[in-house]
C-alpha atoms as a PDB file:
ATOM      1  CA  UNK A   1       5.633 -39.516 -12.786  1.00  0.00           C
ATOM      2  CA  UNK A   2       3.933 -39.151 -16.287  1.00  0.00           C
ATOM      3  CA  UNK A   3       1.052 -42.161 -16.875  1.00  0.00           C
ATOM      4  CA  UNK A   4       0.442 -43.936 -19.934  1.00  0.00           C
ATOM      5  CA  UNK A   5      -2.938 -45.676 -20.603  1.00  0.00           C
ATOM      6  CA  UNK A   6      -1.379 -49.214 -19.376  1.00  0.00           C
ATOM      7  CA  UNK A   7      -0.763 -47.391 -15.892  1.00  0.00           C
ATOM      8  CA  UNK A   8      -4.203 -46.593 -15.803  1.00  0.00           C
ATOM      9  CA  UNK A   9      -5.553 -49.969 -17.042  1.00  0.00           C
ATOM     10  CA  UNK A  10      -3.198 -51.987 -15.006  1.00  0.00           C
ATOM     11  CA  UNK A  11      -4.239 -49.685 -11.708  1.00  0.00           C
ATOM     12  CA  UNK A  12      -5.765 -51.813  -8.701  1.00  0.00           C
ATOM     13  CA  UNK A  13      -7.568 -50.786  -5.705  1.00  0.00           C
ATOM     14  CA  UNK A  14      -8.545 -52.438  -2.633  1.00  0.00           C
ATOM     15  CA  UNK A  15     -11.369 -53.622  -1.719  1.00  0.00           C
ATOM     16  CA  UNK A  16     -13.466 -51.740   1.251  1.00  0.00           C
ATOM     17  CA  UNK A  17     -17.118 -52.592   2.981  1.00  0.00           C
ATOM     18  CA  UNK A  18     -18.698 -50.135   1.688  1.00  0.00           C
ATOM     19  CA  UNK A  19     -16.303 -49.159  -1.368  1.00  0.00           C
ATOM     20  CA  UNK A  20     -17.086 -48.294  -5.203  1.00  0.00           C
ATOM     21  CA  UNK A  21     -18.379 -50.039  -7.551  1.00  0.00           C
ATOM     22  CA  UNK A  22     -15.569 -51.828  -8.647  1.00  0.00           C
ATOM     23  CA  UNK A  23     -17.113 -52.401 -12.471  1.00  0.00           C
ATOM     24  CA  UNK A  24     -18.059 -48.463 -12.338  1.00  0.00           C
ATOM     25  CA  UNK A  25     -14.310 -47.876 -11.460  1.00  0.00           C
ATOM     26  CA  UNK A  26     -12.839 -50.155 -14.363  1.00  0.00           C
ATOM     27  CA  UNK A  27     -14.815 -48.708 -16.499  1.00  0.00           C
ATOM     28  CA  UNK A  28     -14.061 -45.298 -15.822  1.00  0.00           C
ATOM     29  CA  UNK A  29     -10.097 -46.220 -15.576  1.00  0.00           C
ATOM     30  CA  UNK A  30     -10.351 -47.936 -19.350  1.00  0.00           C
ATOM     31  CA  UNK A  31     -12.355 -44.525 -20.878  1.00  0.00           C
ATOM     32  CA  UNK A  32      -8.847 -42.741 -19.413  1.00  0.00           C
ATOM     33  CA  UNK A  33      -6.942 -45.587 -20.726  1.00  0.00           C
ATOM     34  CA  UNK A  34      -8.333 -45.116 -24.219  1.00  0.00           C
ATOM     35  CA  UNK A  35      -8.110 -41.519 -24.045  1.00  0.00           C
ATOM     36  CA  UNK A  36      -4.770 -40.891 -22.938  1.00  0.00           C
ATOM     37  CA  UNK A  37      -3.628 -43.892 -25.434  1.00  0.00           C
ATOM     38  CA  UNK A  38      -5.211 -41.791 -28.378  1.00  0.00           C
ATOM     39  CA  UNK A  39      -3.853 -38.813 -27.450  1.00  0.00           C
ATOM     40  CA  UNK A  40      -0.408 -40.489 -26.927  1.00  0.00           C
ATOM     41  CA  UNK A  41      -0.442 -41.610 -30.837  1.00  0.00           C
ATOM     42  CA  UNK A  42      -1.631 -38.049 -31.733  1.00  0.00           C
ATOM     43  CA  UNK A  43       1.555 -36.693 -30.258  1.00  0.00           C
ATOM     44  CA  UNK A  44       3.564 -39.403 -31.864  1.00  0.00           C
ATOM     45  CA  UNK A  45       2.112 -38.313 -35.645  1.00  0.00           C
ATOM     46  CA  UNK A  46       2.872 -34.989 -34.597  1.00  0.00           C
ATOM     47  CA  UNK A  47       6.497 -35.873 -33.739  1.00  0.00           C
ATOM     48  CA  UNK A  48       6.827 -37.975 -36.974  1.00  0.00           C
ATOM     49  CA  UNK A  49       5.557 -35.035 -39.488  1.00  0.00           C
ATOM     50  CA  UNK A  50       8.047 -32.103 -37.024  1.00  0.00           C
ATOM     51  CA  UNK A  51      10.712 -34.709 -37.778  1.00  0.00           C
ATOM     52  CA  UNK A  52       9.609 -34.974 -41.420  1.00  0.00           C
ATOM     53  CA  UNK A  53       9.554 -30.931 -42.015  1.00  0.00           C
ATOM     54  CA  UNK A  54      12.907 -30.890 -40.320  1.00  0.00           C
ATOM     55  CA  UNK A  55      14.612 -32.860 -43.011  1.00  0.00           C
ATOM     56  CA  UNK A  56      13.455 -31.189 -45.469  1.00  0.00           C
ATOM     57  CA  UNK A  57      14.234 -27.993 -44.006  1.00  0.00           C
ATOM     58  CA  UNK A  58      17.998 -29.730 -43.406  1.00  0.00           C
ATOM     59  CA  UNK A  59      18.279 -30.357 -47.134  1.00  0.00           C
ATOM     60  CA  UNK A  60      16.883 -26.710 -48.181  1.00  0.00           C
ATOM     61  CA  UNK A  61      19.566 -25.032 -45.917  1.00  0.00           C
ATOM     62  CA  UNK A  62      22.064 -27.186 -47.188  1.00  0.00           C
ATOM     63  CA  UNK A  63      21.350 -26.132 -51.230  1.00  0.00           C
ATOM     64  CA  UNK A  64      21.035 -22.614 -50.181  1.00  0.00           C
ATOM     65  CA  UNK A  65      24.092 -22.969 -48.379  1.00  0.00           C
ATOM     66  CA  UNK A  66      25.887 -24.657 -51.496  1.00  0.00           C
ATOM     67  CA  UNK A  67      24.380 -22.021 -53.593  1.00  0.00           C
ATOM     68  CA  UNK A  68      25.722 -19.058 -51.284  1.00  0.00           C
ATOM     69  CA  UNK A  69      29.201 -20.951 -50.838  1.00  0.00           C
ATOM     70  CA  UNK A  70      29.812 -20.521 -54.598  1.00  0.00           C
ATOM     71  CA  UNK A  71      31.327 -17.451 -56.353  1.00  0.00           C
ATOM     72  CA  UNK A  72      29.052 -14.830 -58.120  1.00  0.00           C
ATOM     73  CA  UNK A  73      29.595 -16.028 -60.980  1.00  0.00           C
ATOM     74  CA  UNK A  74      29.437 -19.684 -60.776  1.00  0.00           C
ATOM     75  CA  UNK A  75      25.976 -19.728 -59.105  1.00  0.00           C
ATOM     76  CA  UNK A  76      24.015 -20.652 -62.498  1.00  0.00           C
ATOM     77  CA  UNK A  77      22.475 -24.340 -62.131  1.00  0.00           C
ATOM     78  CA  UNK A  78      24.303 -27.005 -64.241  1.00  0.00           C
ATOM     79  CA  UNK A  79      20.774 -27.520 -66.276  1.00  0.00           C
ATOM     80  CA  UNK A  80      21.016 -23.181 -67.171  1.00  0.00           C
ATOM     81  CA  UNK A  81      25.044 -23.822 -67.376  1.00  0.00           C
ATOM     82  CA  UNK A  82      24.616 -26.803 -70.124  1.00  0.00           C
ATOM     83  CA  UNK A  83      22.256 -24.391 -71.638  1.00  0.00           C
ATOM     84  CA  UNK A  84      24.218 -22.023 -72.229  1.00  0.00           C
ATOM     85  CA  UNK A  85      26.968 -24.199 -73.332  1.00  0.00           C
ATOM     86  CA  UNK A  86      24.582 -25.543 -75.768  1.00  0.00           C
ATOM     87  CA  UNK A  87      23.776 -21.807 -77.156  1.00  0.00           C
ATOM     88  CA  UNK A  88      27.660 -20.731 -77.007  1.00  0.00           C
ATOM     89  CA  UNK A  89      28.277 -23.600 -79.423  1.00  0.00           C
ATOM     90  CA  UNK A  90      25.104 -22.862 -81.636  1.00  0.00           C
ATOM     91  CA  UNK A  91      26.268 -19.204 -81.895  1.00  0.00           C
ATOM     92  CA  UNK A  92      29.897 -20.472 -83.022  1.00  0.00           C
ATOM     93  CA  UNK A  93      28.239 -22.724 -85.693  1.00  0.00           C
ATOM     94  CA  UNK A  94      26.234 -19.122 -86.451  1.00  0.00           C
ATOM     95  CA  UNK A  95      29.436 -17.228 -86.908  1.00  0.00           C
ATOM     96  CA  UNK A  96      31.155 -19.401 -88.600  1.00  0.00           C
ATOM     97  CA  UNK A  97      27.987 -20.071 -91.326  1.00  0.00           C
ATOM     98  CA  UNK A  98      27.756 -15.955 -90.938  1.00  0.00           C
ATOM     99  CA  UNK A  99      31.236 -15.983 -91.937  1.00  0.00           C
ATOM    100  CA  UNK A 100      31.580 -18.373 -94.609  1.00  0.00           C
ATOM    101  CA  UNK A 101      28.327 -16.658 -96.109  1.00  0.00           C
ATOM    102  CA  UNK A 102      30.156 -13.512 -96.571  1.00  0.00           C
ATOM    103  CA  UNK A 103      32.648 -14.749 -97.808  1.00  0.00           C
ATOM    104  CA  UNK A 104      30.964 -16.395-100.721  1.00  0.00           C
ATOM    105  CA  UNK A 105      28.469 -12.942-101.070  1.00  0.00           C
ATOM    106  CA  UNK A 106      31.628 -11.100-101.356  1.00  0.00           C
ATOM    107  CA  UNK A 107      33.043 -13.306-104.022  1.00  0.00           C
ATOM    108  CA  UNK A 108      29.486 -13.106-106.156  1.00  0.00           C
ATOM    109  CA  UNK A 109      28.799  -9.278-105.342  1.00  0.00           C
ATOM    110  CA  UNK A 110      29.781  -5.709-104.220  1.00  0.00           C
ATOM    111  CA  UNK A 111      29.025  -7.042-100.414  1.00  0.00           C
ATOM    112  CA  UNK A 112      25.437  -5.023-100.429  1.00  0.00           C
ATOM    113  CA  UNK A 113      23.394  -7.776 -98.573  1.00  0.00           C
ATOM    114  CA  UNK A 114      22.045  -8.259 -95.318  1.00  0.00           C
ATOM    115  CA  UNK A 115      24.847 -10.189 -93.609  1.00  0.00           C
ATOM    116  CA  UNK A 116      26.971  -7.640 -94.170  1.00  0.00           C
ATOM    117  CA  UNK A 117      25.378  -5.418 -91.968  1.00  0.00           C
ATOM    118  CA  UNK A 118      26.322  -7.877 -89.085  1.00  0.00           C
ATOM    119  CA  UNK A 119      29.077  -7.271 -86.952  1.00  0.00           C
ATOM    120  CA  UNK A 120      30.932  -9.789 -83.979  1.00  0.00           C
ATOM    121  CA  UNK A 121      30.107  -7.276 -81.411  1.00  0.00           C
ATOM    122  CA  UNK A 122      26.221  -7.523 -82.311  1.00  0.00           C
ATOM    123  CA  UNK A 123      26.719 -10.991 -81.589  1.00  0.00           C
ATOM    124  CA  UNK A 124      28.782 -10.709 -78.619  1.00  0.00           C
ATOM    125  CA  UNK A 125      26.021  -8.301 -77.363  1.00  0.00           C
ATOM    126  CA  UNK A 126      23.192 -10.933 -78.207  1.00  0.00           C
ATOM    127  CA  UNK A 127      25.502 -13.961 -76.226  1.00  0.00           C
ATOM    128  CA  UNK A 128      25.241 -11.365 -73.641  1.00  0.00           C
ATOM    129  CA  UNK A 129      21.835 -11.057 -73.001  1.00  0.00           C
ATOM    130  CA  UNK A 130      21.258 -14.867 -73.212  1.00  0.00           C
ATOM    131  CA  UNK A 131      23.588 -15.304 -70.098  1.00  0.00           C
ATOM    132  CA  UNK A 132      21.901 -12.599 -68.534  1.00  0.00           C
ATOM    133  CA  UNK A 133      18.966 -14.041 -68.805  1.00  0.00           C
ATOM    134  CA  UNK A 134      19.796 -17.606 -67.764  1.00  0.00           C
ATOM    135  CA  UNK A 135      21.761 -15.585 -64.755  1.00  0.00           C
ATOM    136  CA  UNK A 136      18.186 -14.016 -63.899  1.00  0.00           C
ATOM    137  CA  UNK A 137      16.597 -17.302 -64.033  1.00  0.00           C
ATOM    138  CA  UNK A 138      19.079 -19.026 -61.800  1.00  0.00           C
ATOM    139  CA  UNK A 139      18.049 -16.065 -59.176  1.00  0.00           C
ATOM    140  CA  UNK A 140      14.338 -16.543 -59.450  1.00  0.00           C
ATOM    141  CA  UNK A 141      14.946 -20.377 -58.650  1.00  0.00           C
ATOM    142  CA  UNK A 142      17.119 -19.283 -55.494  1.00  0.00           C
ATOM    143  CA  UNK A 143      14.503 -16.780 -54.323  1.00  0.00           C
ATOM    144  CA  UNK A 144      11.656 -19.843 -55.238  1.00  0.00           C
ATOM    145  CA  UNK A 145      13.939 -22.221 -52.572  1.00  0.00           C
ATOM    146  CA  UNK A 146      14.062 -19.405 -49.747  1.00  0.00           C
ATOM    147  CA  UNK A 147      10.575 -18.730 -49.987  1.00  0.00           C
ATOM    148  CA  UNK A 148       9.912 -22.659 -49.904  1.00  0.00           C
ATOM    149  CA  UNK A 149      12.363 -22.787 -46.705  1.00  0.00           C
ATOM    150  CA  UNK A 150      10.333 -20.345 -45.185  1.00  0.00           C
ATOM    151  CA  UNK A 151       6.899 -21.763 -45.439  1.00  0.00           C
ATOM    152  CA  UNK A 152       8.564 -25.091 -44.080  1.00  0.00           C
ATOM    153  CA  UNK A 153       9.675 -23.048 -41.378  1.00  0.00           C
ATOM    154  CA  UNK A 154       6.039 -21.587 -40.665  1.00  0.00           C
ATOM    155  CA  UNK A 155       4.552 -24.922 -41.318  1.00  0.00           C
ATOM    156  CA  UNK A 156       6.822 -26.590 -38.521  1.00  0.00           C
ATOM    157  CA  UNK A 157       6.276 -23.503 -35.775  1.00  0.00           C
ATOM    158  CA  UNK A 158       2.525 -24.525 -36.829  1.00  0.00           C
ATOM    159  CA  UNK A 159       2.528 -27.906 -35.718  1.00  0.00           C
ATOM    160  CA  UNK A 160       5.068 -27.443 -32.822  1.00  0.00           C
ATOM    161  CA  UNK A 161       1.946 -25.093 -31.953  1.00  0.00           C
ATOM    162  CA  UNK A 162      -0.515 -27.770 -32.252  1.00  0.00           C
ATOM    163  CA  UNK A 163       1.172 -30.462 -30.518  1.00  0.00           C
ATOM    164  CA  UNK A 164       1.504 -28.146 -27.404  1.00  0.00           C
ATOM    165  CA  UNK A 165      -1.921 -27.612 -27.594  1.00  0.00           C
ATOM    166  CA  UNK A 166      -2.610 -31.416 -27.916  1.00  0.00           C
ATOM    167  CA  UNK A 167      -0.027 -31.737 -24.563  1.00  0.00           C
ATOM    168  CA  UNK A 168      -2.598 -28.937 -22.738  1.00  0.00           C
ATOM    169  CA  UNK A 169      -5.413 -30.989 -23.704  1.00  0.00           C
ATOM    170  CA  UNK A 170      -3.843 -34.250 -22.642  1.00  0.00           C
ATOM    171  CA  UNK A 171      -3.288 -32.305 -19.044  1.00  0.00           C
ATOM    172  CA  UNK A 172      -6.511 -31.078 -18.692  1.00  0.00           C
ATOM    173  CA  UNK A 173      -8.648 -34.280 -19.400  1.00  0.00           C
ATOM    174  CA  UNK A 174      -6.456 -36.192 -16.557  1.00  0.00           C
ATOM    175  CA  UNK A 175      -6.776 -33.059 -14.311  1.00  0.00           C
ATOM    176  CA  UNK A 176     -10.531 -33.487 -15.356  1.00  0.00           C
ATOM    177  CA  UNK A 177     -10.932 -36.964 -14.701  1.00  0.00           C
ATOM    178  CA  UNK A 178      -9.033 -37.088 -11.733  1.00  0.00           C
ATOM    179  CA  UNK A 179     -11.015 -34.297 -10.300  1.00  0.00           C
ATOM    180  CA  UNK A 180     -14.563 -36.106 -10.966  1.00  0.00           C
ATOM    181  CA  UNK A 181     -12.708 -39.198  -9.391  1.00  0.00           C
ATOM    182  CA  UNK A 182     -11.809 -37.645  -5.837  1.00  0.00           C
ATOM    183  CA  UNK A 183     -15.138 -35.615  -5.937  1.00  0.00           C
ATOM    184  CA  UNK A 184     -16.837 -38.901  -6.632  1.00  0.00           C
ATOM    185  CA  UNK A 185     -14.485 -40.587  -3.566  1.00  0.00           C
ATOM    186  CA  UNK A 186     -15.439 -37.694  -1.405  1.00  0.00           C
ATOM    187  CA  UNK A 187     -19.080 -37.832  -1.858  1.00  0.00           C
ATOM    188  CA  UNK A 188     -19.281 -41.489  -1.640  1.00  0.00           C
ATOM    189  CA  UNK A 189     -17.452 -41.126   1.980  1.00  0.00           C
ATOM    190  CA  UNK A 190     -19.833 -38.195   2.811  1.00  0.00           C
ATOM    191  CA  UNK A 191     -22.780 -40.433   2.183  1.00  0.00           C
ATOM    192  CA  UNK A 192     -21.161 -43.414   4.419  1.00  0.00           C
ATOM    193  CA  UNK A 193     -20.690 -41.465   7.146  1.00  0.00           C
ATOM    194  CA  UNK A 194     -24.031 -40.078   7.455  1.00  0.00           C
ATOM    195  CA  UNK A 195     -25.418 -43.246   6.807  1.00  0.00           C
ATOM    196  CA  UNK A 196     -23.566 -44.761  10.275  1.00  0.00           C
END
């Protein structure tokens, strides 16, 4: 049978010629009272914050999951993806200006100038290394959300640690107390027999 503090508080003994001090013995049964009702809410606060890293843990897993479900290809984060949408369309714009640019240099010269020199496949290379990068960037933020998922994970094994710690403690002090409490019963009876 586990005890909470009201079991202690609400415990009653009979009177005896002879017996403890009943005021000695309420006190002493409210100290365990307050104790064990202390360490009670200590274990619920640990509960709450376990409970606490356990969502969140439950809602990394499930964007790393979502993230691993998609295709190689389609892992890029819709803020890189619209990024890169927004550059695809800028480079268009480019091409076409490029374009239209040579076209009037051609009409006013020999085609000697510097947009000349520029070719679609220097531009495909350049779109290239944009969505590499933005690829590399959606892996660093993956890598950032495992690495948070396992701190979380070392952070909950922590306080799992220290609320079986606070459960050893809990043990001990009624152990304790109700140690002092029979040796105190036992030397008490000691002293009345002699005394007869």
């Amino acid at each position: 049978m586990r005890l909470t503090y009201l079991d202690i508080l609400e415990q009653c003994f009979h009177d005896k010629f002879r017996g403890y001090n009943k005021q000695e013995v309420d006190t002493f049964l409210h100290l365990v009272a307050d104790d064990f009702k202390s360490m009670a809410e200590d274990l619920k606060e640990k509960d709450r914050q376990i409970d606490f890293k356990i969502e969140e843990i439950k809602k990394q897993k499930e964007s790393l999951q979502e993230l691993s479900l998609r295709e190689p290809d389609t892992r890029i984060p819709p803020d890189v993806e619209e990024e890169l949408r927004a550059l695809r369309k800028e480079l268009e714009e480019k091409d076409l200006l490029i374009q239209e640019m040579k076209k009037t240099d051609e009409s006013r010269s020999n085609g000697s100038n510097l947009f000349s020199q520029l070719t679609p496949e220097m531009l495909k290379e350049k779109a290239k290394k944009i969505i590499n990068t933005a690829k590399q960037h959606a892996e660093k933020h993956k890598a950032n959300a495992a690495k948070d998922l396992d701190s979380l994970h070392l952070e909950i094994q922590k306080l799992q640690k220290q609320k079986q710690q606070l459960m050893d403690n809990i043990r001990a002090t009624a152990v304790e107390h109700l140690n002092k409490f029979e040796a105190g019963t036992k030397n008490r009876n000691a002293g009345n027999s002699v005394q007869d």
